[in-house]
Protein backbone atom coordinates (compact mmCIF):
# COMPACT_ATOMS: atom_id res chain seq x y z
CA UNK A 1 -8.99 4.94 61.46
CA UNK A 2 -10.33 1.43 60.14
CA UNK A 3 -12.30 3.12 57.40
CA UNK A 4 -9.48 5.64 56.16
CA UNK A 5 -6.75 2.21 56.09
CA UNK A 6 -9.42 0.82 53.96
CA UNK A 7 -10.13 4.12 52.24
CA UNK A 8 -6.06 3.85 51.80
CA UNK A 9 -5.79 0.26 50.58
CA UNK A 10 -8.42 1.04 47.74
CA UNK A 11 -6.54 3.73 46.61
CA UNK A 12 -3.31 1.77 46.39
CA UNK A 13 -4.77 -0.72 44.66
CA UNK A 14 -6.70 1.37 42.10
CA UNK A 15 -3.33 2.87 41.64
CA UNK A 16 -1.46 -0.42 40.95
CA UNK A 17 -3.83 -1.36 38.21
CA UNK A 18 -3.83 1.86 36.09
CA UNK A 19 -1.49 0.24 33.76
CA UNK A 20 -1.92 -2.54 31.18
CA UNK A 21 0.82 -4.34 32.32
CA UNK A 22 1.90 -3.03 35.97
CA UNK A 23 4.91 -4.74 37.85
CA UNK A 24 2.90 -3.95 41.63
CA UNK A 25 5.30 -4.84 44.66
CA UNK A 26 3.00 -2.02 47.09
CA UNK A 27 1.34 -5.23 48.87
CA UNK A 28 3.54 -7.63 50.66
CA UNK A 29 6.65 -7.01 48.66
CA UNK A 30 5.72 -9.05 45.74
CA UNK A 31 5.47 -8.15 42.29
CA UNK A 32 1.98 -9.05 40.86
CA UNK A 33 1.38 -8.30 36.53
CA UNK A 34 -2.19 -6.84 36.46
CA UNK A 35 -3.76 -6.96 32.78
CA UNK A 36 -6.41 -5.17 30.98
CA UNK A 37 -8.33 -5.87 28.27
CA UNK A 38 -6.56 -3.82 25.17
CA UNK A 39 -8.67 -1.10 23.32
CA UNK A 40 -10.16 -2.66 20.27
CA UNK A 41 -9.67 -1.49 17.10
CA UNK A 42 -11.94 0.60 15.38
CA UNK A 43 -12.60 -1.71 11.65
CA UNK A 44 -14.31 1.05 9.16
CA UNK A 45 -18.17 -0.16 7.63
CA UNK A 46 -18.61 -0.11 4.05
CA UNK A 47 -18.09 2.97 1.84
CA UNK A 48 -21.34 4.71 0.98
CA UNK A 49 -22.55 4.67 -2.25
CA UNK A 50 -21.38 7.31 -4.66
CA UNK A 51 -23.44 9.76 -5.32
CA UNK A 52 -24.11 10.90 -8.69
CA UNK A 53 -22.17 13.57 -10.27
CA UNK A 54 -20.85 14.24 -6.55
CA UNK A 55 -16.86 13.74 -6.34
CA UNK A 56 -15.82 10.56 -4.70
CA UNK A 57 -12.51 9.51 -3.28
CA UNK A 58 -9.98 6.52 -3.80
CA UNK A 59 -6.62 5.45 -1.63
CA UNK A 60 -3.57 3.96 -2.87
CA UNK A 61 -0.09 2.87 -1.94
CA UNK A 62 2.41 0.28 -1.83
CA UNK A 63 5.71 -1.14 0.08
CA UNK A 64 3.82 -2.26 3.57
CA UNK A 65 6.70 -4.33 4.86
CA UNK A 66 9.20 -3.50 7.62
CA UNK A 67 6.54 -1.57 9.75
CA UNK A 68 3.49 -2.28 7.60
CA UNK A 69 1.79 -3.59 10.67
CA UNK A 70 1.88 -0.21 12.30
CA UNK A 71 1.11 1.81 9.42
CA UNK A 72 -1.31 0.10 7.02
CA UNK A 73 -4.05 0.31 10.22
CA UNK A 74 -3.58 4.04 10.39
CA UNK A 75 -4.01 4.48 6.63
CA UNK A 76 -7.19 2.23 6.82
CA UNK A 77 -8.87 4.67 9.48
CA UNK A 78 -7.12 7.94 7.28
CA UNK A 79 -9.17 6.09 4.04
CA UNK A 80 -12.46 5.62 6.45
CA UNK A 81 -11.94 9.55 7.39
CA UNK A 82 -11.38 10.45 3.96
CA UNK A 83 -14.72 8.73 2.45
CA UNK A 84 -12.50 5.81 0.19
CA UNK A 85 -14.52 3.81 -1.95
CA UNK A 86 -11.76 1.32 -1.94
CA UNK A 87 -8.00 0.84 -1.04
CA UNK A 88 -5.36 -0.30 -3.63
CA UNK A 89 -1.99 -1.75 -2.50
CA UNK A 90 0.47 -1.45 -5.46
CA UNK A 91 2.71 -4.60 -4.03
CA UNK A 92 5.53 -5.59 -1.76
CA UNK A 93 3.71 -6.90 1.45
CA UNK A 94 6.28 -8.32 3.52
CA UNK A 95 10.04 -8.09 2.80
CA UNK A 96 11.11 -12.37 3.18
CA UNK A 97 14.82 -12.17 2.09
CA UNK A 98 14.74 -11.29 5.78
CA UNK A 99 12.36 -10.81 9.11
CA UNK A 100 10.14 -7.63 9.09
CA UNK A 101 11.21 -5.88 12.26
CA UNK A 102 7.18 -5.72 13.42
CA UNK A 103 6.66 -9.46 13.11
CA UNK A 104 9.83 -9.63 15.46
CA UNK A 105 8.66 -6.78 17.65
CA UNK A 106 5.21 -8.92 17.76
CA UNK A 107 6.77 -11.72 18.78
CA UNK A 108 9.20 -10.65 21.47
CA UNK A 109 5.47 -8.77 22.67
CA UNK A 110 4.10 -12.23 22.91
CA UNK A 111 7.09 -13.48 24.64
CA UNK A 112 8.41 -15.44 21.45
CA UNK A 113 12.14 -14.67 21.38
CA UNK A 114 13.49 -17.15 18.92
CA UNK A 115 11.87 -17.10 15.69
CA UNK A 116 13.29 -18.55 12.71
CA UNK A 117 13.41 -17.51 9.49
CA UNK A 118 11.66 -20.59 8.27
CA UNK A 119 9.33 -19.86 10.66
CA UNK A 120 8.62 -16.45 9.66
CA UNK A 121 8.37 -17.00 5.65
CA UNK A 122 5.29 -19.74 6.21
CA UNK A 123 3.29 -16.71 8.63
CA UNK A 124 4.64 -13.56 6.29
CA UNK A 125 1.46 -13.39 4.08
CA UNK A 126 -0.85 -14.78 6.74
CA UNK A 127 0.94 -11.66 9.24
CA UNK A 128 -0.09 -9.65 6.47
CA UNK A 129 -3.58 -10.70 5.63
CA UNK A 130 -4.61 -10.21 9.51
CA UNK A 131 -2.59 -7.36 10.72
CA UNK A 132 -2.82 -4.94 7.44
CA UNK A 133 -5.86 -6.30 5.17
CA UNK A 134 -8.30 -7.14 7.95
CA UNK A 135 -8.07 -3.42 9.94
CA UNK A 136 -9.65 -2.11 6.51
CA UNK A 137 -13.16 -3.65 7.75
CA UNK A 138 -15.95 -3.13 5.08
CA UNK A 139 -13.58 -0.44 2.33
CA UNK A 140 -12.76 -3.04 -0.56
CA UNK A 141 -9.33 -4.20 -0.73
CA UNK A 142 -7.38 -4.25 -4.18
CA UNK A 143 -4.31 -6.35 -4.01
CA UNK A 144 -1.29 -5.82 -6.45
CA UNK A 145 1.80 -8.12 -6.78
CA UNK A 146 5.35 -6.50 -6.04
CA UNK A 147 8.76 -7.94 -6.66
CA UNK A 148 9.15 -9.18 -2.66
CA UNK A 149 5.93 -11.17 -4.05
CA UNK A 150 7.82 -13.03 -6.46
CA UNK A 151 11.71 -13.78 -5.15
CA UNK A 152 13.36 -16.34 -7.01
CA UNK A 153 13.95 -19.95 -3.89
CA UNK A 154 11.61 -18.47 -1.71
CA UNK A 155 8.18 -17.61 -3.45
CA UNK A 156 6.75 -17.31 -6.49
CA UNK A 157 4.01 -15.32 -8.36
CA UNK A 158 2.23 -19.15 -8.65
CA UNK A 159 2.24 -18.95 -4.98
CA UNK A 160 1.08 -15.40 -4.77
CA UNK A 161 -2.07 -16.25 -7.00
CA UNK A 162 -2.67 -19.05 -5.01
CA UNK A 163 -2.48 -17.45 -1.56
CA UNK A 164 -4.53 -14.06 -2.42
CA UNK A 165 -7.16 -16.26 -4.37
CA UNK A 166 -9.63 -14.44 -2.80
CA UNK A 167 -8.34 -10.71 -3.78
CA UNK A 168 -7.89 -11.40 -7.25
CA UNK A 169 -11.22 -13.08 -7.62
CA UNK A 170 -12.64 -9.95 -5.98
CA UNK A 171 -16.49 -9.67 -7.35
CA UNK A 172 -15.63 -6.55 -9.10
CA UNK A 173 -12.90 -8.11 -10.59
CA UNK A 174 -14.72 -11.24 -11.51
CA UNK A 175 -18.08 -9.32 -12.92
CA UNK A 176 -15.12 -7.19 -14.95
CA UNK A 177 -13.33 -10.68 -16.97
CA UNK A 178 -16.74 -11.59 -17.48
CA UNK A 179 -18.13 -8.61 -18.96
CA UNK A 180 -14.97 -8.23 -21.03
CA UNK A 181 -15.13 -12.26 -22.08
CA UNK A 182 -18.93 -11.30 -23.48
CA UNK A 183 -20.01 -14.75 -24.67
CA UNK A 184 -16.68 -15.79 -24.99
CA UNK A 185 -15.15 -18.26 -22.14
CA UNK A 186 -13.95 -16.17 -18.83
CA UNK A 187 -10.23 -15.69 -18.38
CA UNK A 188 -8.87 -16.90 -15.03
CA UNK A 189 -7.89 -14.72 -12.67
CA UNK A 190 -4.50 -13.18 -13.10
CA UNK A 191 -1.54 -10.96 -11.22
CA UNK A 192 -2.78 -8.04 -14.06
CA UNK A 193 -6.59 -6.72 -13.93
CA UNK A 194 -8.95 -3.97 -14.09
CA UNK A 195 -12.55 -3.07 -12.89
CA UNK A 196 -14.62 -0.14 -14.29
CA UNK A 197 -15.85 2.48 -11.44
CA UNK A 198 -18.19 5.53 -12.22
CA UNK A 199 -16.38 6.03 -15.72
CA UNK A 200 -13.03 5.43 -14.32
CA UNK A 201 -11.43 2.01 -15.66
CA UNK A 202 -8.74 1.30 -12.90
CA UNK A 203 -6.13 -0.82 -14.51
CA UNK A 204 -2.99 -2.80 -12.36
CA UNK A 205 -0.40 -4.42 -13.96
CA UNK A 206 2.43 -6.78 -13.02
CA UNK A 207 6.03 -5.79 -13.01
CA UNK A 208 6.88 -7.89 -10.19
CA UNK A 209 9.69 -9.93 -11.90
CA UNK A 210 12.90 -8.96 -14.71
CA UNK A 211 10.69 -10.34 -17.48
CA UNK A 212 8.34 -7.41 -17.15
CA UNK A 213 5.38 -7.29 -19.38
CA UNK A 214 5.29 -10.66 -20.94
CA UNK A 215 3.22 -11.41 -24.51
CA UNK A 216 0.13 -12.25 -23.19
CA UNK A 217 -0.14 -9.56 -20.82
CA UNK A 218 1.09 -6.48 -23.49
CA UNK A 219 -1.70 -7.89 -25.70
CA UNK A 220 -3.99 -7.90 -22.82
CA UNK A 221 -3.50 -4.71 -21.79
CA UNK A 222 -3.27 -3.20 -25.17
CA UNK A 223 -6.80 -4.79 -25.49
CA UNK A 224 -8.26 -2.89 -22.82
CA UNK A 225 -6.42 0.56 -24.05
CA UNK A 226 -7.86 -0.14 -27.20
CA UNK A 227 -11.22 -0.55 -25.46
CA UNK A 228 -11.12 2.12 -23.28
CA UNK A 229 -10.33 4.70 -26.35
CA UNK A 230 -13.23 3.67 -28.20
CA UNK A 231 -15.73 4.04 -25.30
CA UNK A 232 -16.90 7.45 -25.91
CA UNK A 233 -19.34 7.77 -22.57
CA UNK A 234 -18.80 4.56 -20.51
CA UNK A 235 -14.80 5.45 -19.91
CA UNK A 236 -13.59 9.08 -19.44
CA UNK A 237 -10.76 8.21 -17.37
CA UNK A 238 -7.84 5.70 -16.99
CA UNK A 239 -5.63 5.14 -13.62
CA UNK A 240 -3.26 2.76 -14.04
CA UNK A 241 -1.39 1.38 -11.39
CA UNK A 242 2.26 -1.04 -10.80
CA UNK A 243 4.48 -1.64 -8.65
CA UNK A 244 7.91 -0.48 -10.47
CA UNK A 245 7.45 3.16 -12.28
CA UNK A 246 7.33 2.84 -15.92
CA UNK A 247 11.16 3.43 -17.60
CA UNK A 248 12.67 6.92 -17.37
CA UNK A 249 11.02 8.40 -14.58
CA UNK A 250 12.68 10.58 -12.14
CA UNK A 251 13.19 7.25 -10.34
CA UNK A 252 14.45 5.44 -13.00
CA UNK A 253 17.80 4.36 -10.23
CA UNK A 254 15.08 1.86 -9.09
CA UNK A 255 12.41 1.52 -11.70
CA UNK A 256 11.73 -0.63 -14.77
CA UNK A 257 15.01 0.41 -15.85
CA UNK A 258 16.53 -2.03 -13.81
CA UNK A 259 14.94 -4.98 -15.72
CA UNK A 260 15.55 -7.07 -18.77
CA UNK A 261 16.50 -5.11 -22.04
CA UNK A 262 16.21 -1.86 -19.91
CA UNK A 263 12.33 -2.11 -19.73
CA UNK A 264 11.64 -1.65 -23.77
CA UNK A 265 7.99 -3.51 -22.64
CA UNK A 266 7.70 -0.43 -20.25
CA UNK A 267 8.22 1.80 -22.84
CA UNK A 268 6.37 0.45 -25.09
CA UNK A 269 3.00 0.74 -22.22
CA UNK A 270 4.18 4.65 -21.85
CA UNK A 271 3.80 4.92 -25.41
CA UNK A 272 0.15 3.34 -25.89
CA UNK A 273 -0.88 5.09 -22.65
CA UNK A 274 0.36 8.69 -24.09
CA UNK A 275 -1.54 7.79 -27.21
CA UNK A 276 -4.60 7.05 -24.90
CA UNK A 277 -4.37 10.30 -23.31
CA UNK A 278 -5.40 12.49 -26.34
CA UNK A 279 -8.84 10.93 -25.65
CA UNK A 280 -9.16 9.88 -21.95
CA UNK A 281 -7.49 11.75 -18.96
CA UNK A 282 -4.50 9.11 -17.82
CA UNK A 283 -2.55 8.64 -14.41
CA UNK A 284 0.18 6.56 -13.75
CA UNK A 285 0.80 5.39 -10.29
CA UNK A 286 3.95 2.85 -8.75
CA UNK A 287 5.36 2.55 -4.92
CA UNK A 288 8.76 0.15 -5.40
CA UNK A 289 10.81 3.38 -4.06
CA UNK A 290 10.34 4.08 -0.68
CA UNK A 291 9.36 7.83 -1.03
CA UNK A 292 6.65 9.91 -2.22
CA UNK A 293 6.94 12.06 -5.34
CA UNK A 294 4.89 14.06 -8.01
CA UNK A 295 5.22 14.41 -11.37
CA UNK A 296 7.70 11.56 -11.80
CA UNK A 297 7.85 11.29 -15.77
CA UNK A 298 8.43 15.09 -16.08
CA UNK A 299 12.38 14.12 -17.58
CA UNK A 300 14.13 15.19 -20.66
CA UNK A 301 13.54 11.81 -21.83
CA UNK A 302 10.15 11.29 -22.15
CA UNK A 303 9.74 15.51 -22.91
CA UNK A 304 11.92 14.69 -25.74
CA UNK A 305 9.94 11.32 -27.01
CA UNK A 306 6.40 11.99 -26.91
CA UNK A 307 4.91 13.89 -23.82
CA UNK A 308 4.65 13.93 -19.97
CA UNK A 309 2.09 11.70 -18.69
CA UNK A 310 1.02 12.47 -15.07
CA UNK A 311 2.57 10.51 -12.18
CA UNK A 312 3.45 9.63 -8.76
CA UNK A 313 5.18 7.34 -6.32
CA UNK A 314 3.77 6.16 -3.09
CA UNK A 315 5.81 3.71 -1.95
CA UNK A 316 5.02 4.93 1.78
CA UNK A 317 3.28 2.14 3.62
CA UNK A 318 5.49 0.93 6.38
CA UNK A 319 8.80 0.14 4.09
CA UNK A 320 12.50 1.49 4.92
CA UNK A 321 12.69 4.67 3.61
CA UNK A 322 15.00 5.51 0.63
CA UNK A 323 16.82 8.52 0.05
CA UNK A 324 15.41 10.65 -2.80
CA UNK A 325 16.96 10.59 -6.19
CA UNK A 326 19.46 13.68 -7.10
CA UNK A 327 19.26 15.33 -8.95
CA UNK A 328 15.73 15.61 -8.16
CA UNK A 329 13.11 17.59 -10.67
CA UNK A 330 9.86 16.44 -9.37
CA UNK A 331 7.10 18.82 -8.42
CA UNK A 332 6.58 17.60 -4.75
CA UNK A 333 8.70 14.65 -3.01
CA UNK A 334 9.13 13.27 0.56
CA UNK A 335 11.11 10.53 2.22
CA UNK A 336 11.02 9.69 5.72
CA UNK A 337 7.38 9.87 5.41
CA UNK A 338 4.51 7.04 5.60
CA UNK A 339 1.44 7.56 4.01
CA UNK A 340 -1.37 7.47 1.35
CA UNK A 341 -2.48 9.16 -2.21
CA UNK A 342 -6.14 10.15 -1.90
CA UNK A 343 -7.55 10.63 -5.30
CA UNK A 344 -10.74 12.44 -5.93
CA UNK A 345 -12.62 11.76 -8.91
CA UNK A 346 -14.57 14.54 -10.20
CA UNK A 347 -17.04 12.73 -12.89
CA UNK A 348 -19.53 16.35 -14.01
CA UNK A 349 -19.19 19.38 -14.94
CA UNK A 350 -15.73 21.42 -16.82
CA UNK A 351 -13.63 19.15 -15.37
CA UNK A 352 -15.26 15.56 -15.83
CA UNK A 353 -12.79 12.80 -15.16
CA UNK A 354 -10.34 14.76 -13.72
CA UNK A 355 -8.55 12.81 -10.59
CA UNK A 356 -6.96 15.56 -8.14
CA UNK A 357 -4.30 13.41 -5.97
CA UNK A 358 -3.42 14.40 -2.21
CA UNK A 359 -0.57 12.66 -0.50
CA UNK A 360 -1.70 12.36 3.33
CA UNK A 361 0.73 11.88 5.25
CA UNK A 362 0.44 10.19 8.34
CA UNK A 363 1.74 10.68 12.20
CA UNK A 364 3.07 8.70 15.10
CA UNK A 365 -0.42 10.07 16.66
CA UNK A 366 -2.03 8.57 13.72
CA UNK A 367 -1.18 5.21 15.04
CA UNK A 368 -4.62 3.18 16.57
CA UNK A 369 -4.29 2.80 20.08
CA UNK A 370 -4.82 -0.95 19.80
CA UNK A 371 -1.68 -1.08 17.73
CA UNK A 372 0.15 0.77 19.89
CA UNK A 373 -0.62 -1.43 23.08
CA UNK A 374 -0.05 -4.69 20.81
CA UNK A 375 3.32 -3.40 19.47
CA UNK A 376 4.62 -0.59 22.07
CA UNK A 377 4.94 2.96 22.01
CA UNK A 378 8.51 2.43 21.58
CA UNK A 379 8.44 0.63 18.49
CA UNK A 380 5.88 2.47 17.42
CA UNK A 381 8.20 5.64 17.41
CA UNK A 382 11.01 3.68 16.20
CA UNK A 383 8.94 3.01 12.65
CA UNK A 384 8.72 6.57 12.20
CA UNK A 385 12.30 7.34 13.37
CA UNK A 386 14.34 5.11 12.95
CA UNK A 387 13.31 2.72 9.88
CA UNK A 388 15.34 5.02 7.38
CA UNK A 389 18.28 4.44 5.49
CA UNK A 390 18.05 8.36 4.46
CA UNK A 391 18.98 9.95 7.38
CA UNK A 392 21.61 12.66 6.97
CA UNK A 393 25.41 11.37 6.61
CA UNK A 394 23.74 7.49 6.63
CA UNK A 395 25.47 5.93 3.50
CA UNK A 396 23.08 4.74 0.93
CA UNK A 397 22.17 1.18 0.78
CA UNK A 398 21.13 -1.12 -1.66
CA UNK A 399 17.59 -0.59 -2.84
CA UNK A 400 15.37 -4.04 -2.73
């Protein structure tokens, strides 16, 4: 009998520590919290080497705020899976008019009921460089600058440049100003850049704020069109990437439409990038709308002023999801969705420069487990759920 109520009392106990967190009242009536170390999460190594002539693969996408803390670590394992050479986020990190609901949800997890807005506007980039850049281990990180980035009495794109020093200094970008300078002096590092990859010039440019395309940035990146369509071998293809689509997209409700003089410095970019395209193969990538669509310059407008350039939105990486456009003419599109664009470069053969883009879309399953013990199942579910404003019936809301 002495060894079975021993035998028994093991048992209990195993039982009563099962849980991460257990609230245990099977010995003497008192509840007892029993902890456990949290499973870590899995941070991917560095991208191997492309091969050459073998097809390599890119990620991309934009809007991480809201629930960017639960999603952008499931799109940095989806990139690992997928073989990404690198990961570009086309802007709006945290939302700071007002709290992200997974910095709250972190905080209440750590006990910290009262946080202040003040509070929470000196962390918001710091949240974001440890919760969604560092889960991306070894894959290099390409940062781009979104309008949440740059909103007039709380931050600035001076303070953006200052802050992600270190991403827009990236070595690739740094080796690229220099080799572009030749033995002129180096330009500084700026909110707009580019860096050459396997014949692919990837090019990002900043549309964070009304003023759109100033001067010196139209004549910079008309410079590196200009480049780009002279290079007969060195360049074959051109990706360019922004935050806010280009005027007169599908999604021009929330676009570059919306900005001074109705975007004419977007227009004039669509323009010099159509004229590209009868040399190079050209893409055109934004997030700003909280959706994912195809074939977003496919309009009357632009099929009536010059030609179609290829496009998409991916503004699915943790944001409040919008309701789609109507009418709606685009090829593929998808709200209530989080995900990624995988684009796979094909640099030999017939179809040499060709990019092929995939929109994976991710799953509450998709979720790291260490995210899901730091933030809760709950929550977790709630992100994909519940963090909508296009839910059937729901009136639409103002898009940020």
């Amino acid at each position: 009998m002495r060894k079975r109520g021993i035998g028994l009392l093991g048992s209990i106990l195993a039982f009563c520590s099962l849980a991460a967190i257990l609230s245990c009242d099977c010995l003497c009536g008192q509840k007892t919290a029993v902890a456990i170390t949290p499973p870590p999460l899995a941070v991917p190594a560095k991208p191997a080497a492309i091969e050459p002539g073998k097809p390599w693969h890119f990620a991309v996408s934009g809007d991480s705020r809201n629930c960017g803390d639960v999603v952008m670590p499931a799109i940095a394992q989806g990139a690992a899976h997928d073989q990404a050479q690198f990961y570009w986020h086309l802007g709006d990190l945290r939302a700071i008019y007002d709290f992200d609901e997974d910095i709250l949800q972190d905080a209440k997890m750590k006990g910290q009921q009262h946080l202040t807005i003040s509070a929470y506007e000196k962390m918001a980039w710091t949240d974001f460089r440890q919760s969604q850049t560092v889960p991306f281990g070894g894959i290099p990180f390409f940062l781009g600058i979104g309008n949440h980035e740059a909103v007039p009495g709380l931050n600035s794109r001076e303070q953006f440049s200052k802050e992600f020093a270190d991403f827009l200094d990236r070595p690739e970008l740094k080796s690229q100003r220099e080799k572009d300078a030749g033995k002129g002096p180096v330009a500084a590092p700026k909110t707009y850049f580019h860096w050459v990859l396997d014949g692919v010039d990837f090019i990002y440019l900043d549309n964070a704020t009304p003023d759109q395309f100033d001067a010196d940035q139209l004549k910079w990146v008309e410079g590196a069109i200009a480049s780009d369509a002279k290079s007969d071998s060195t360049i074959h293809t051109v990706v360019v990437g922004m935050h806010a689509a280009l005027p007169n997209s599908i999604s021009a409700g929330h676009s570059m439409n919306q900005m001074k003089d109705e975007g004419k410095s977007g227009v004039q970019v669509y323009k010099d990038l159509l004229e590209l395209s009868k040399k190079k193969k050209v893409y055109v990538l934004a997030s700003h709308s909280h959706y994912y669509m195809e074939d977003i310059y496919n309009t009357q407008f632009w099929q009536s002023n010059g030609g179609v350039l290829p496009g998409w939105i991916a503004g699915t990486a943790g944001a409040r999801r919008y309701p789609l456009p109507e009418p709606n003419a685009a090829k593929a599109a998808k709200t209530n969705v989080y995900g990624y664009l995988l684009g796979t470069v094909t640099p030999s053969g017939q179809e040499a420069g060709t990019v092929q883009f995939e929109f994976k879309q991710l799953e509450e399953k998709d979720v790291p487990a260490a995210i899901v013990h730091q933030y809760s199942q709950e929550f977790v579910h709630w992100c994909f759920v519940e963090n909508t404003d296009a839910k059937p019936g729901s009136p639409k809301t103002p898009e940020h």
